[in-house]
N, C-alpha and C. Protein backbone atom coordinates (compact mmCIF):
# COMPACT_ATOMS: atom_id res chain seq x y z
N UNK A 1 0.84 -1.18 0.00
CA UNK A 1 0.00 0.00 0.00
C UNK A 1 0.89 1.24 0.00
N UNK A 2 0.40 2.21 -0.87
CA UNK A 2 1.20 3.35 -1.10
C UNK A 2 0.61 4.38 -0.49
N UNK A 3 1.18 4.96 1.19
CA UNK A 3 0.33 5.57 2.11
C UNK A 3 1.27 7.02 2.11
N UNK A 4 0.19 8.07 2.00
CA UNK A 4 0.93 9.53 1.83
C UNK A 4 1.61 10.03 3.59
N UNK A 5 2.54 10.69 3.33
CA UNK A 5 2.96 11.72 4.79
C UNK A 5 1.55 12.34 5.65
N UNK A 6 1.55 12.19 6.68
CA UNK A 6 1.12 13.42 7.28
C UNK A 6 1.72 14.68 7.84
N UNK A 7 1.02 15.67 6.95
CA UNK A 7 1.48 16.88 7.02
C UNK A 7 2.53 17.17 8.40
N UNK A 8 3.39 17.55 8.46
CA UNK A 8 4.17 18.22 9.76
C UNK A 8 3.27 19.22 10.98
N UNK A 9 2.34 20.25 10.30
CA UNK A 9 1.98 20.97 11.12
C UNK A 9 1.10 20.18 11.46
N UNK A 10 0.11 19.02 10.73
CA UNK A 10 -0.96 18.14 11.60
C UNK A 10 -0.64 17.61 13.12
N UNK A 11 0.77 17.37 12.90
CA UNK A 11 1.30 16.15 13.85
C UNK A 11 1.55 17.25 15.11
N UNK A 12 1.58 18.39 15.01
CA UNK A 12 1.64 19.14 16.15
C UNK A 12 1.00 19.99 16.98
N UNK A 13 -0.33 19.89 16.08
CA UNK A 13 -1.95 19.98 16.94
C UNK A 13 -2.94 19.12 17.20
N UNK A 14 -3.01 18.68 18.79
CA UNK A 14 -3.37 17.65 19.23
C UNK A 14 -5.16 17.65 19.23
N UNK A 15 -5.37 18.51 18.23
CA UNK A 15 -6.84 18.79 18.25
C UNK A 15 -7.25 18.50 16.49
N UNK A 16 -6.20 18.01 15.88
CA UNK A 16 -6.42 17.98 14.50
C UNK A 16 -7.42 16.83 13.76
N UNK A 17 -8.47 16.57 13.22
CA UNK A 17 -9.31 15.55 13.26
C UNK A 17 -9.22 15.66 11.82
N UNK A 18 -9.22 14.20 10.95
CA UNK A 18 -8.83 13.98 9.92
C UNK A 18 -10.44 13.42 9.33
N UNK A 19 -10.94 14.20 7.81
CA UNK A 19 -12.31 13.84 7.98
C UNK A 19 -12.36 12.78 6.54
N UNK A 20 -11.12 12.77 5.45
CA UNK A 20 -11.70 11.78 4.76
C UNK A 20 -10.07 10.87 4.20
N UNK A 21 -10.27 9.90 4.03
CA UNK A 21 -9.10 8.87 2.86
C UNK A 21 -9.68 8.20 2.10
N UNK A 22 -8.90 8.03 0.70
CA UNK A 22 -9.69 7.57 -0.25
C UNK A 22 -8.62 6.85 -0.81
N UNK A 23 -8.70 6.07 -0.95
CA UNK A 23 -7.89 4.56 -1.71
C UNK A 23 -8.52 4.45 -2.93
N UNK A 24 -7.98 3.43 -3.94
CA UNK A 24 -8.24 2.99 -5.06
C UNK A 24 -7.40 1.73 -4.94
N UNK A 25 -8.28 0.32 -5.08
CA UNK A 25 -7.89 -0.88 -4.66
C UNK A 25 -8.76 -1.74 -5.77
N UNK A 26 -7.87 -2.71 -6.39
CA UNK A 26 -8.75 -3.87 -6.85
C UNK A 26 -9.57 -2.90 -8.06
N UNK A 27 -8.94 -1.95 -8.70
CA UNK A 27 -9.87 -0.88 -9.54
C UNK A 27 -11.14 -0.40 -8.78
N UNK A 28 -11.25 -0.42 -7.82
CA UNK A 28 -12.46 0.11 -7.08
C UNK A 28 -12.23 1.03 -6.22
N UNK A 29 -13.14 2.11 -6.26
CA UNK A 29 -12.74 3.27 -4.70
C UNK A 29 -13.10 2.22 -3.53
N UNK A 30 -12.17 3.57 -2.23
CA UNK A 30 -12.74 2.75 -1.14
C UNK A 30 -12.43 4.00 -0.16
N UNK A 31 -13.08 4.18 0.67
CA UNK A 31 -13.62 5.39 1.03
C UNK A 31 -13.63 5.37 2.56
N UNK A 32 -13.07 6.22 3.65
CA UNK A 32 -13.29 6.24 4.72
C UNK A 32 -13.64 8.03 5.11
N UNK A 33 -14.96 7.94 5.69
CA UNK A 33 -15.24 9.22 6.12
C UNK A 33 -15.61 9.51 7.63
N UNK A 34 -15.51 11.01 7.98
CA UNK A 34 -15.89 11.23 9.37
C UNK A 34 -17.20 11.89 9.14
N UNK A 35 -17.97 11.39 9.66
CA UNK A 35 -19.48 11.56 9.28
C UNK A 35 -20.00 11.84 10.39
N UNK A 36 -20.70 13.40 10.77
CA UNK A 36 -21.54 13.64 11.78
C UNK A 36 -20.08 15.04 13.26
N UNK A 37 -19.42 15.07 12.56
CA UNK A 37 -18.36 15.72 12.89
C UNK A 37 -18.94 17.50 13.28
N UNK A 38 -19.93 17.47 12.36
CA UNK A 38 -20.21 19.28 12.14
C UNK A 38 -21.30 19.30 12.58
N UNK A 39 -21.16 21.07 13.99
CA UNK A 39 -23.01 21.02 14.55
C UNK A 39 -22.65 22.63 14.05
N UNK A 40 -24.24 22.42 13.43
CA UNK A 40 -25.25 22.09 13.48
C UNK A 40 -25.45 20.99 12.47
N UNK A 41 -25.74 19.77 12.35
CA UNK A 41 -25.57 18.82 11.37
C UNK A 41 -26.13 19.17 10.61
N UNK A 42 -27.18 20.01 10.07
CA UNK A 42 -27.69 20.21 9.24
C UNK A 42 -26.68 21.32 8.19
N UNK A 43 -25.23 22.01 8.43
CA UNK A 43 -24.31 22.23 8.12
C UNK A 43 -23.30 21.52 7.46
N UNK A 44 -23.41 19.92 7.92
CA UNK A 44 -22.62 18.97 7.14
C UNK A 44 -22.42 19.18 5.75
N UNK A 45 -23.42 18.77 4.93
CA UNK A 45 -23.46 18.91 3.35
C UNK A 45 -22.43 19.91 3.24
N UNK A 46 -22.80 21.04 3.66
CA UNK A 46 -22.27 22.57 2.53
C UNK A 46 -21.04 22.46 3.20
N UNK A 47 -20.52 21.63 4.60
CA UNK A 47 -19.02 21.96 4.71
C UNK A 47 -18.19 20.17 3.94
N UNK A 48 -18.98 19.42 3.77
CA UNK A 48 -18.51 18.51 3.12
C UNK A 48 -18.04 19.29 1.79
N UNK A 49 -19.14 20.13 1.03
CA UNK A 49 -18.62 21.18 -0.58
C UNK A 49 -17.60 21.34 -0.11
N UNK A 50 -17.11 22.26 1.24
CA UNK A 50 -16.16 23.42 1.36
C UNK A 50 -14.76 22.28 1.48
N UNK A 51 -15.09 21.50 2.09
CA UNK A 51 -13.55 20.23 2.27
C UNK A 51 -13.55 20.07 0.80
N UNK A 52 -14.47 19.39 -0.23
CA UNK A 52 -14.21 19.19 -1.63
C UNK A 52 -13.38 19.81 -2.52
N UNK A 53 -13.57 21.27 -1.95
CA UNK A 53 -13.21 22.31 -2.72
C UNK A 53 -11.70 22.92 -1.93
N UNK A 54 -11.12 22.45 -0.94
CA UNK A 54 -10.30 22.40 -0.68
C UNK A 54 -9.09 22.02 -1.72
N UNK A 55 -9.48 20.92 -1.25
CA UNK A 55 -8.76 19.66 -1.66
C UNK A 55 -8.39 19.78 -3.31
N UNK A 56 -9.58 20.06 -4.02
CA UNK A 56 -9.22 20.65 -5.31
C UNK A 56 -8.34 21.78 -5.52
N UNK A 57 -8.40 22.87 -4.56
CA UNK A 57 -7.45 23.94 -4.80
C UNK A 57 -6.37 23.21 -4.28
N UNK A 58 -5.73 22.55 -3.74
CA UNK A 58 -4.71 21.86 -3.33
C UNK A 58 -4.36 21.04 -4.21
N UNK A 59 -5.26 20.17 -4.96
CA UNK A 59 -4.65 19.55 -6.44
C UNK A 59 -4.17 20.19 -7.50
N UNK A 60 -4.76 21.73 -7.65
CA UNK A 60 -4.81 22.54 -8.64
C UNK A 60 -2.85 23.00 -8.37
N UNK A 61 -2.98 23.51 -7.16
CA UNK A 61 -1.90 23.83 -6.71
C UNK A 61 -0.45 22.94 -6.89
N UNK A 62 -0.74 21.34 -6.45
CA UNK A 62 0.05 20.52 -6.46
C UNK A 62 0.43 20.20 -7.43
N UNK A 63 -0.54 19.83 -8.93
CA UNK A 63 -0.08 20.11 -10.27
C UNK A 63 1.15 21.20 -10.63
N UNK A 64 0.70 22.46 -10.18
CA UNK A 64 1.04 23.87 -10.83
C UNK A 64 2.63 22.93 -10.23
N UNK A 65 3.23 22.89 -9.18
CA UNK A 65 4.48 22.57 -8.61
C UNK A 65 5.21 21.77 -9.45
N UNK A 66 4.62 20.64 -10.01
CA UNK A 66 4.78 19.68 -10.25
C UNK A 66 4.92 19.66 -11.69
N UNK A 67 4.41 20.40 -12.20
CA UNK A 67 4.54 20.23 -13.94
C UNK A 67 3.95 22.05 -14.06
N UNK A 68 4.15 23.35 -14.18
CA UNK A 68 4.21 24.56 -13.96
C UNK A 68 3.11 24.60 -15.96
N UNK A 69 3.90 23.99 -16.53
CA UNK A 69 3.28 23.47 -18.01
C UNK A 69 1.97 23.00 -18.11
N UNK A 70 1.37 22.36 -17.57
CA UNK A 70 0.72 21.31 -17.30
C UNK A 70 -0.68 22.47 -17.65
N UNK A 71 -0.76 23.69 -17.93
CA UNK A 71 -1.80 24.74 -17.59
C UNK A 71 -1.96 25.73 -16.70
N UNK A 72 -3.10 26.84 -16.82
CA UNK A 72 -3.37 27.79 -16.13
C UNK A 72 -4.04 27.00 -14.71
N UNK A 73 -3.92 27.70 -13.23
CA UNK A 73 -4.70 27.31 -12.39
C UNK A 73 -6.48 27.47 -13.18
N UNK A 74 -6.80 28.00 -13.62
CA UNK A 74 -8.12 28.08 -13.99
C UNK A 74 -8.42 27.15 -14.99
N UNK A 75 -7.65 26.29 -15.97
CA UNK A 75 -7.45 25.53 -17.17
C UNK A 75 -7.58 24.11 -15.89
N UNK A 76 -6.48 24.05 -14.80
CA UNK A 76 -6.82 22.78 -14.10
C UNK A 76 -7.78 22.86 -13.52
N UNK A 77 -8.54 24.08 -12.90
CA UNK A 77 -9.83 23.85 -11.97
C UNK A 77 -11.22 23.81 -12.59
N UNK A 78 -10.83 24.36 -14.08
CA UNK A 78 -11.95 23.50 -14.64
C UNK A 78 -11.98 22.13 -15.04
N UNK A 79 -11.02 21.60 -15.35
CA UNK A 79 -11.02 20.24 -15.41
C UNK A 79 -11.33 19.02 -14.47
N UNK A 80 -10.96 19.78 -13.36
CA UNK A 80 -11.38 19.23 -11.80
C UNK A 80 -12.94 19.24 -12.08
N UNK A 81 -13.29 20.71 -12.49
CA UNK A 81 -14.75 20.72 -12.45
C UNK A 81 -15.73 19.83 -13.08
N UNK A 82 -15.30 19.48 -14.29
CA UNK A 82 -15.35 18.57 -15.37
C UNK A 82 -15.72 17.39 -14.98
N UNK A 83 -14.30 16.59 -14.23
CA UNK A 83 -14.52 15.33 -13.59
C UNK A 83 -15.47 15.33 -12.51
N UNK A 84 -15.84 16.21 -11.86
CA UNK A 84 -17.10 16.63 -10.50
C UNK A 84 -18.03 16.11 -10.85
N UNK A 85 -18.35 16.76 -12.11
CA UNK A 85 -20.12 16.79 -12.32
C UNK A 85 -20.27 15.38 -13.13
N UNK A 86 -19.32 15.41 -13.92
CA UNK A 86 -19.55 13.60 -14.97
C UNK A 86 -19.57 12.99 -13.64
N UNK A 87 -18.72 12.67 -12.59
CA UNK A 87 -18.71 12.20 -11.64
C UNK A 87 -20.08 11.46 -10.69
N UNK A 88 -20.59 12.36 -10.64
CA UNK A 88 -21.84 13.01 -9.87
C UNK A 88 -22.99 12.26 -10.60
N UNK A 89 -22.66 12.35 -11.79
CA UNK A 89 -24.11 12.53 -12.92
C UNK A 89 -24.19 10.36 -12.80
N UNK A 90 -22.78 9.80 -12.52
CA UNK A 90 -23.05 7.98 -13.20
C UNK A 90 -23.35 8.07 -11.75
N UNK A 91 -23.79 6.46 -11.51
CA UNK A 91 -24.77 5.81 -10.50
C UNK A 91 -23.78 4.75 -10.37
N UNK A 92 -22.79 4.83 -9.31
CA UNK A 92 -21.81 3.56 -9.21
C UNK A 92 -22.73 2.71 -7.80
N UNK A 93 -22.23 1.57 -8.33
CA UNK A 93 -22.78 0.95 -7.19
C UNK A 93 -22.17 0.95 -6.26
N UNK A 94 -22.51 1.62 -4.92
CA UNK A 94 -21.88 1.93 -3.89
C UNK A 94 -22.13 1.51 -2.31
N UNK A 95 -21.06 0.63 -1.80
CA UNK A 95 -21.48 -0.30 -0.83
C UNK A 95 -20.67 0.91 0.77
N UNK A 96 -21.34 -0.43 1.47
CA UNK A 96 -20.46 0.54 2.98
C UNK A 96 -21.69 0.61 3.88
N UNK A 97 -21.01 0.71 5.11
CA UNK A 97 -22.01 1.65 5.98
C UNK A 97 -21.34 2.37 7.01
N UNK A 98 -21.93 2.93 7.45
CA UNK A 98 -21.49 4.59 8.76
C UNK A 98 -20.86 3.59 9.95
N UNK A 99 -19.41 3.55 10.22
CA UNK A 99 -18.98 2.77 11.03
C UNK A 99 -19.97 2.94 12.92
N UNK A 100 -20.42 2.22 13.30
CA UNK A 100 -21.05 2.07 14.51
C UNK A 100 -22.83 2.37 14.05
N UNK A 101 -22.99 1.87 12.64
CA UNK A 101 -24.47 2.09 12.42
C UNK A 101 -24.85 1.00 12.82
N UNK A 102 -26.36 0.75 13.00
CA UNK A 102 -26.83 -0.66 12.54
C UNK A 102 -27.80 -1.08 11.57
């Protein structure tokens, strides 16, 4: 298994709560989330967007480092955008449940 660093400044706030990992195994996602983390829960959704959209400016970013060629930040964040919504739009069959559900 090919497991990334954790960040330096994570490791030195003892209040830091980690809300998603996402693997790709066996050609299949596999998905671990922190679910129920945000009050007012009814806040969840729109800060689940705001982590999404993180994470994309952080890909956008990590590209730019990595290949400076590769496009404009706005040329990669639409493409991000791209893969979002096709994303969104197929119906994968998707297994799991909320760890401590029943």
């Amino acid at each position: 298994m090919k497991e990334l660093d954790v960040p330096p400044e994570v490791m030195l706030d003892n209040d830091a709560i980690e809300f998603v990992r996402f693997w790709v195994a066996n050609n299949e996602d596999h998905v671990s989330l922190f679910i129920g983390a945000f009050d007012p829960p009814e806040d969840e959704p729109r800060m689940w967007g705001y982590i999404m959209a993180d994470v994309a400016k952080h890909a956008v970013r990590g590209m730019m480092q990595d290949d400076p060629g590769r496009g404009t930040p706005e040329e990669l964040m639409a493409q991000i955008e791209a893969g979002f919504f096709e994303r969104l739009k197929q119906n994968p069959d998707l297994s799991g449940m909320l760890k401590g559900a029943n």
